[in-house]
C-alpha atoms as a PDB file:
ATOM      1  CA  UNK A   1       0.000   0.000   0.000  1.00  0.00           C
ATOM      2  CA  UNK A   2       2.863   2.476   0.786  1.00  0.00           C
ATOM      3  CA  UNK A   3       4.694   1.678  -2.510  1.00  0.00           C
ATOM      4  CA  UNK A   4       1.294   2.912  -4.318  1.00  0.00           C
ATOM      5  CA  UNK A   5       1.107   5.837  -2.609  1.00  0.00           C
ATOM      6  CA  UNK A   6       4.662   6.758  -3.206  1.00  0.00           C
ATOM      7  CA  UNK A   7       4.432   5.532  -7.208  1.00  0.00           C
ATOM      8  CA  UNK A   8       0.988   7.993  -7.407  1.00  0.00           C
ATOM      9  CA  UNK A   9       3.034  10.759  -5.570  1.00  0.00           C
ATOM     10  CA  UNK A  10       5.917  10.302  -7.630  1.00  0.00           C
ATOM     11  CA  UNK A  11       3.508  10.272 -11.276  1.00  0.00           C
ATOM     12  CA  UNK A  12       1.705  13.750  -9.594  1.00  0.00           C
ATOM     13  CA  UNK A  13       5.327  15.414  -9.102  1.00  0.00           C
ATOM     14  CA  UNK A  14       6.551  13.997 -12.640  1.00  0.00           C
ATOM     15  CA  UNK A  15       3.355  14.980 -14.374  1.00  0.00           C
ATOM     16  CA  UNK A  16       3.318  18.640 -12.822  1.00  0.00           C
ATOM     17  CA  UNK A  17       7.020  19.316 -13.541  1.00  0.00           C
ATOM     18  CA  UNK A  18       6.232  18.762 -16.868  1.00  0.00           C
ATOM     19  CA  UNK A  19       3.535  20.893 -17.242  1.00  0.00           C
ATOM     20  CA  UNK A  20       5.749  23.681 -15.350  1.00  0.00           C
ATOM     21  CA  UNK A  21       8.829  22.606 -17.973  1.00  0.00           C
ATOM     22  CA  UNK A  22       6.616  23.704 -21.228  1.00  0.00           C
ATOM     23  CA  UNK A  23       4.613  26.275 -19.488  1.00  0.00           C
ATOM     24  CA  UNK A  24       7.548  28.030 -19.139  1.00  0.00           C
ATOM     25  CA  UNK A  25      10.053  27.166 -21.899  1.00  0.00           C
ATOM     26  CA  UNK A  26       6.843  27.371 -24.910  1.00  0.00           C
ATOM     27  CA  UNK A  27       4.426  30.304 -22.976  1.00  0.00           C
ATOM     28  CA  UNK A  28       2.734  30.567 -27.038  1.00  0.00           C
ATOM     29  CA  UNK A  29       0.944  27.203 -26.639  1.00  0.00           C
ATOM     30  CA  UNK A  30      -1.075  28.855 -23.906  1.00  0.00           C
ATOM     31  CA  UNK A  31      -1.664  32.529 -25.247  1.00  0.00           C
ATOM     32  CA  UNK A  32      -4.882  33.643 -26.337  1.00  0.00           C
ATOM     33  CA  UNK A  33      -5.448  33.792 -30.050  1.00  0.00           C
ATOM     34  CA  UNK A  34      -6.910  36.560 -31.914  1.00  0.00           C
ATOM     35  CA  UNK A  35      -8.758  36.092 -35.669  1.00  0.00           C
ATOM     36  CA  UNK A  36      -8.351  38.651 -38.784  1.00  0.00           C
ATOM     37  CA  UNK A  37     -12.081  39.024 -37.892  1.00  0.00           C
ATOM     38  CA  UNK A  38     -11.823  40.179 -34.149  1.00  0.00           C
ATOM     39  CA  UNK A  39      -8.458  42.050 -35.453  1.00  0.00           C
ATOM     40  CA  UNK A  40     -10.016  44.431 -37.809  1.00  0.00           C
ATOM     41  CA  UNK A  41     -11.720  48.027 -36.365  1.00  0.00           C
ATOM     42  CA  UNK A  42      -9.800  50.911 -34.797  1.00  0.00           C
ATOM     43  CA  UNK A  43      -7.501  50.313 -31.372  1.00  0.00           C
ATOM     44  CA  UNK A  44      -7.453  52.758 -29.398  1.00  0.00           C
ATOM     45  CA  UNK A  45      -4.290  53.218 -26.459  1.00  0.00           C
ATOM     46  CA  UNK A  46      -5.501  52.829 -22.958  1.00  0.00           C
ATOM     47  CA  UNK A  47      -4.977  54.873 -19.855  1.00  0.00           C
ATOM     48  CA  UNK A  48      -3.963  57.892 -21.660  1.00  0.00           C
ATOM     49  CA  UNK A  49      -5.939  61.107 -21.711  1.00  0.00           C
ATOM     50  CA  UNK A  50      -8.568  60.629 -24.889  1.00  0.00           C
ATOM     51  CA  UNK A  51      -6.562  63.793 -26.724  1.00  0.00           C
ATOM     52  CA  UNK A  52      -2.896  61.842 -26.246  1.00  0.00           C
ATOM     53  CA  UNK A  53      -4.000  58.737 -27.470  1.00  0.00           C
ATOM     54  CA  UNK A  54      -2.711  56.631 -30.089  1.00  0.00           C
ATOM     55  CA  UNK A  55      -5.188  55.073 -32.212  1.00  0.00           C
ATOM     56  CA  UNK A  56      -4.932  53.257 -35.714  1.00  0.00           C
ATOM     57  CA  UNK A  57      -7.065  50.747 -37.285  1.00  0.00           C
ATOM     58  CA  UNK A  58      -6.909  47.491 -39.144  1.00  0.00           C
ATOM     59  CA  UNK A  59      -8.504  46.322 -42.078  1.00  0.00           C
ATOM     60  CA  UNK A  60      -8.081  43.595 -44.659  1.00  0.00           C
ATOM     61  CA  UNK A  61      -6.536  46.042 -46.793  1.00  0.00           C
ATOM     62  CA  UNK A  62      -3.620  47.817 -44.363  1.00  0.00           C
ATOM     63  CA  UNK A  63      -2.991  49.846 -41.636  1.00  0.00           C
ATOM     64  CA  UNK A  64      -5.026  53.240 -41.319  1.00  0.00           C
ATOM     65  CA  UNK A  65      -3.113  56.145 -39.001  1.00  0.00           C
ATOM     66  CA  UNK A  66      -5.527  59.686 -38.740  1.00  0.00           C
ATOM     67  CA  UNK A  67      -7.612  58.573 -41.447  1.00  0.00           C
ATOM     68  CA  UNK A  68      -5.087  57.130 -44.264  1.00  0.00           C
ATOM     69  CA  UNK A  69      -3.926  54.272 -44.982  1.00  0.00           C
ATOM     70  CA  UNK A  70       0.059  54.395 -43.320  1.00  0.00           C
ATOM     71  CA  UNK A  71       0.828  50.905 -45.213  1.00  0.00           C
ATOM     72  CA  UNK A  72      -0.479  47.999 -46.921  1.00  0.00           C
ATOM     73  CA  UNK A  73       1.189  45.477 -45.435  1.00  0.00           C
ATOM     74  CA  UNK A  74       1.401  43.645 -42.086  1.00  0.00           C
ATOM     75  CA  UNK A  75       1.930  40.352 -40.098  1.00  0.00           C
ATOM     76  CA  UNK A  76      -0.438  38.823 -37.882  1.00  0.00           C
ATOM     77  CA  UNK A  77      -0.102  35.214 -36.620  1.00  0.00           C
ATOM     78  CA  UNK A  78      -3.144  35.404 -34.144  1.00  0.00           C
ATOM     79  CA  UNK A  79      -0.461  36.225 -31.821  1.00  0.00           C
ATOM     80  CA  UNK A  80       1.702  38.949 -32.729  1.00  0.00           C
ATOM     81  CA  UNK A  81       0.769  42.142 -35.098  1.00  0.00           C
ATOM     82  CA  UNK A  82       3.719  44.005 -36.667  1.00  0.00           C
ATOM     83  CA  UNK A  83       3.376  46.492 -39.384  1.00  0.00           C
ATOM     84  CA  UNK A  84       6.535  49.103 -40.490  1.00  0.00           C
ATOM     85  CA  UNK A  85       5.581  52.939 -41.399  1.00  0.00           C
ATOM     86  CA  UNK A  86       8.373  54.275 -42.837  1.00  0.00           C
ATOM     87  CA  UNK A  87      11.650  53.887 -40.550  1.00  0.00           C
ATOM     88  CA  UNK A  88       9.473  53.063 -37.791  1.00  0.00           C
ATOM     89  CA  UNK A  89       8.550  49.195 -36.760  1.00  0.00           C
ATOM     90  CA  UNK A  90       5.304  48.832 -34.777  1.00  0.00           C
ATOM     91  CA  UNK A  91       5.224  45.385 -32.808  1.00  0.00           C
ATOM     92  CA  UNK A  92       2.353  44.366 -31.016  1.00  0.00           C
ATOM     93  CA  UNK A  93       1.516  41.197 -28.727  1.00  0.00           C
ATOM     94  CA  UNK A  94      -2.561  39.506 -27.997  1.00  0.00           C
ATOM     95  CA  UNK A  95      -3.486  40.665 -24.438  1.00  0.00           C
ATOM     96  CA  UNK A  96      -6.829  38.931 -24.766  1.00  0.00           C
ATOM     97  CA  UNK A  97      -9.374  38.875 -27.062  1.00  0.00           C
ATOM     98  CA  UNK A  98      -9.875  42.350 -26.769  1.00  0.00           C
ATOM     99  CA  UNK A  99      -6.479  44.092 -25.973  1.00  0.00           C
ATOM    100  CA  UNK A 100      -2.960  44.539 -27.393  1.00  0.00           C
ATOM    101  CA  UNK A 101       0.252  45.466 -26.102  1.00  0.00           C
ATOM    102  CA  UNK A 102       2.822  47.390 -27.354  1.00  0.00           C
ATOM    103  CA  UNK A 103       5.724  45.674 -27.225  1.00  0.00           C
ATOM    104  CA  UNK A 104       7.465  48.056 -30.482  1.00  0.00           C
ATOM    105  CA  UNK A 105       8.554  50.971 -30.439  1.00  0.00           C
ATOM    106  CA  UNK A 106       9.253  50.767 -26.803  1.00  0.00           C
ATOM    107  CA  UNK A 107       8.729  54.385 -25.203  1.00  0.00           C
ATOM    108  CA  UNK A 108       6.649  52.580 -22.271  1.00  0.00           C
ATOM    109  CA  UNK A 109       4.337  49.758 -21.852  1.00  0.00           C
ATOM    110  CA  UNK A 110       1.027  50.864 -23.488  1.00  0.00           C
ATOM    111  CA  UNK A 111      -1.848  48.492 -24.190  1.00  0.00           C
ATOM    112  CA  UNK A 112      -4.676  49.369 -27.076  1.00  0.00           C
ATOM    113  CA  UNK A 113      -8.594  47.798 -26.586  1.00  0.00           C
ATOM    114  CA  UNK A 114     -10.958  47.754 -29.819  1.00  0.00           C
ATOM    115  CA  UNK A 115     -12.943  50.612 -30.230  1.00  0.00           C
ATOM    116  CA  UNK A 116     -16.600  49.744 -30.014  1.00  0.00           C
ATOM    117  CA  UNK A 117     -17.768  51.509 -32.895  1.00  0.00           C
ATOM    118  CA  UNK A 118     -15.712  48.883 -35.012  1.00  0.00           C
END
């Protein structure tokens, strides 16, 4: 009976280093993913008074800064967004379903939630 409970103790311990091993060595199999669809519509940055913030939108078609379209082409793996304008790489990661961080260009940690009007 002791020699079961050590074998189930030893299985619990094996089992839950293992999970702790890839939790922290691959972190992306447990993000949250994001679709094109829930991706498109204007993000607007958080925590910032409503005249400083940063906004831009998404759609199928490129990036849109103030209005215009800034580029045509980005990257977005459900996981990370990352779009250039000009000299200037933007890098974003998937909060949650509705918030992303900016991870590029790094002034300070900002995080951008959907609009609702999109």
């Amino acid at each position: 009976m002791r020699l079961t409970k050590q074998f189930i103790m030893l299985v619990i311990v094996l089992v839950l280093g293992w999970v702790s091993f890839t939790v922290a060595t691959r972190p992306e199999l447990f993000a949250p993913h994001m679709t094109d669809k829930q991706l498109y519509g204007e993000w607007v940055e958080q925590d910032v008074a409503p005249y400083a913030a940063d906004r831009f939108e998404i759609r199928p078609d490129g990036v849109y800064t103030n209005g215009s379209r800034a580029t045509t082409e980005y990257q977005f793996d459900g996981d990370q967004l990352k779009y250039t304008i000009g000299t200037e790489t933007y890098l974003y990661r998937v909060e949650d379903a509705k918030t992303l961080e900016r991870i590029e260009p790094a002034h300070y940690t900002s995080f951008f939630a959907k609009d609702k009007r999109s």
